[in-house]
Protein backbone atom coordinates (compact mmCIF):
# COMPACT_ATOMS: atom_id res chain seq x y z
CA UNK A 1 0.84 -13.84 20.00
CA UNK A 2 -1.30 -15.38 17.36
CA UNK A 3 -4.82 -14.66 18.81
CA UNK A 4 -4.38 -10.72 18.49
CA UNK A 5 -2.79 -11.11 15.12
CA UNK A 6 -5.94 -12.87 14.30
CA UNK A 7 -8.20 -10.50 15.95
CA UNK A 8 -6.79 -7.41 14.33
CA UNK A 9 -6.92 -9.38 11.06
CA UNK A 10 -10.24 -10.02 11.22
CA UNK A 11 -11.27 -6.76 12.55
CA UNK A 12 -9.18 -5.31 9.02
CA UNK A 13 -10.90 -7.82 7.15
CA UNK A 14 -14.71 -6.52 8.17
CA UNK A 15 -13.48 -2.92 8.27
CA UNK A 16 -11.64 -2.49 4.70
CA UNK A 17 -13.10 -5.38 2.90
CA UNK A 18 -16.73 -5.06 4.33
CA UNK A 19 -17.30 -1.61 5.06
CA UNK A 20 -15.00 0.08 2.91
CA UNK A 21 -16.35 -1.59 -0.83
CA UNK A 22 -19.79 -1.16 0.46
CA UNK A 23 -21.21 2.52 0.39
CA UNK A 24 -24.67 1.61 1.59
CA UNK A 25 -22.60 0.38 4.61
CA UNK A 26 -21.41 3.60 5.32
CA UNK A 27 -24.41 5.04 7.05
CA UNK A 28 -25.72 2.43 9.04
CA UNK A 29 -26.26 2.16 12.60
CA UNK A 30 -24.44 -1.27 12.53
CA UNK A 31 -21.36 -0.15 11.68
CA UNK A 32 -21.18 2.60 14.72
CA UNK A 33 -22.18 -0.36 16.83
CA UNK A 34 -19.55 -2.49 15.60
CA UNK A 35 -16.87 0.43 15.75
CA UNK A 36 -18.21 0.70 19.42
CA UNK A 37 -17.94 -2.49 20.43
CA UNK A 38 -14.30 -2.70 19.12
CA UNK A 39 -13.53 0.10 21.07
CA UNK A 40 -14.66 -0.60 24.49
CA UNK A 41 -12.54 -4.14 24.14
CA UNK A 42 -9.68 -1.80 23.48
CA UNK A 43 -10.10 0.15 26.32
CA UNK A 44 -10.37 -2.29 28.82
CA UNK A 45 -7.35 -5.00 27.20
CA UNK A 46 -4.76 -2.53 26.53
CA UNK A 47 -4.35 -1.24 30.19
CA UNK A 48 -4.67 -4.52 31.11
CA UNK A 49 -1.56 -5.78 29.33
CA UNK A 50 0.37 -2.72 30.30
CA UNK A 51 -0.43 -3.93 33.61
CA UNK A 52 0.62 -7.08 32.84
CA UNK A 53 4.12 -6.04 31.61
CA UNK A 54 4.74 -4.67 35.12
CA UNK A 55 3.31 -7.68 36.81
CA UNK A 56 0.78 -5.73 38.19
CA UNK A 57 -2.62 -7.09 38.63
CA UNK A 58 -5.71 -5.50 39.35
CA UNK A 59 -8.67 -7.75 39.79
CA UNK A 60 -11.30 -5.79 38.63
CA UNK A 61 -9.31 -4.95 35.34
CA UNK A 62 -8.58 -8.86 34.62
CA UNK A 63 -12.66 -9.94 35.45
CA UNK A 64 -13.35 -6.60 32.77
CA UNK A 65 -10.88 -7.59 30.73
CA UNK A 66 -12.14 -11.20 30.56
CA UNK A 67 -16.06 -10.16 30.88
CA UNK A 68 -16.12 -7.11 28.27
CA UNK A 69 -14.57 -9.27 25.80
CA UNK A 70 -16.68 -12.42 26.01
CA UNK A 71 -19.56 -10.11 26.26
CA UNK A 72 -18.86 -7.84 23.56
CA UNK A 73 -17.43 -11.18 21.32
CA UNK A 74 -20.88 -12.33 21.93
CA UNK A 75 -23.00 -9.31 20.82
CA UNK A 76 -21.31 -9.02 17.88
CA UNK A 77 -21.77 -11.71 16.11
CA UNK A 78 -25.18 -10.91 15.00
CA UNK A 79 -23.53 -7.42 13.93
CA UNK A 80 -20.90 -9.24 11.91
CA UNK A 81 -23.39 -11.53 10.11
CA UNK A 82 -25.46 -8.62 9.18
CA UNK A 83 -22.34 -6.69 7.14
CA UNK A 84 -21.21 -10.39 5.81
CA UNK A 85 -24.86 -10.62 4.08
CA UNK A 86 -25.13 -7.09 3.10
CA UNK A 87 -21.49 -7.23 1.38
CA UNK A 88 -20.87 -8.06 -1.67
CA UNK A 89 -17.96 -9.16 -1.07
């Protein structure tokens, strides 16, 4: 339960505190990146843990589930760091 709290927290944190104070933020291609990245986790790791609630498994879900987000986790660090230095907060 506490790694999505912290996921969503951080995800807040970048969005509001980042992006929000920032107005040069608002038009650059990072963001949509970032906003697209966050979705395509979504996609993939809420079906899977509707799944889950049934105790249905589908292995190509699970390997997406697990792939997309270490994938996407990955690429978007660099994305992250880039709105971190640009922020003033």
């Amino acid at each position: 339960m506490l790694e999505p709290f912290l996921q969503v927290g951080a995800r807040n944190f970048v969005i509001q505190a980042l992006i929000q104070s920032e107005e040069r933020m608002h038009d650059k291609p990072v963001v949509f990146y970032l906003f697209a990245i966050y979705t395509s986790i979504e996609l993939v790791r809420y079906p899977y843990y509707m799944l889950r609630v049934y105790d249905l498994e589908l292995g190509l879900l699970t390997w997406l589930r697990y792939n997309t987000y270490s994938t996407t986790t990955t690429t978007n660090l660099p994305r992250n760091k880039v709105l971190h230095c640009k922020s003033p907060v």
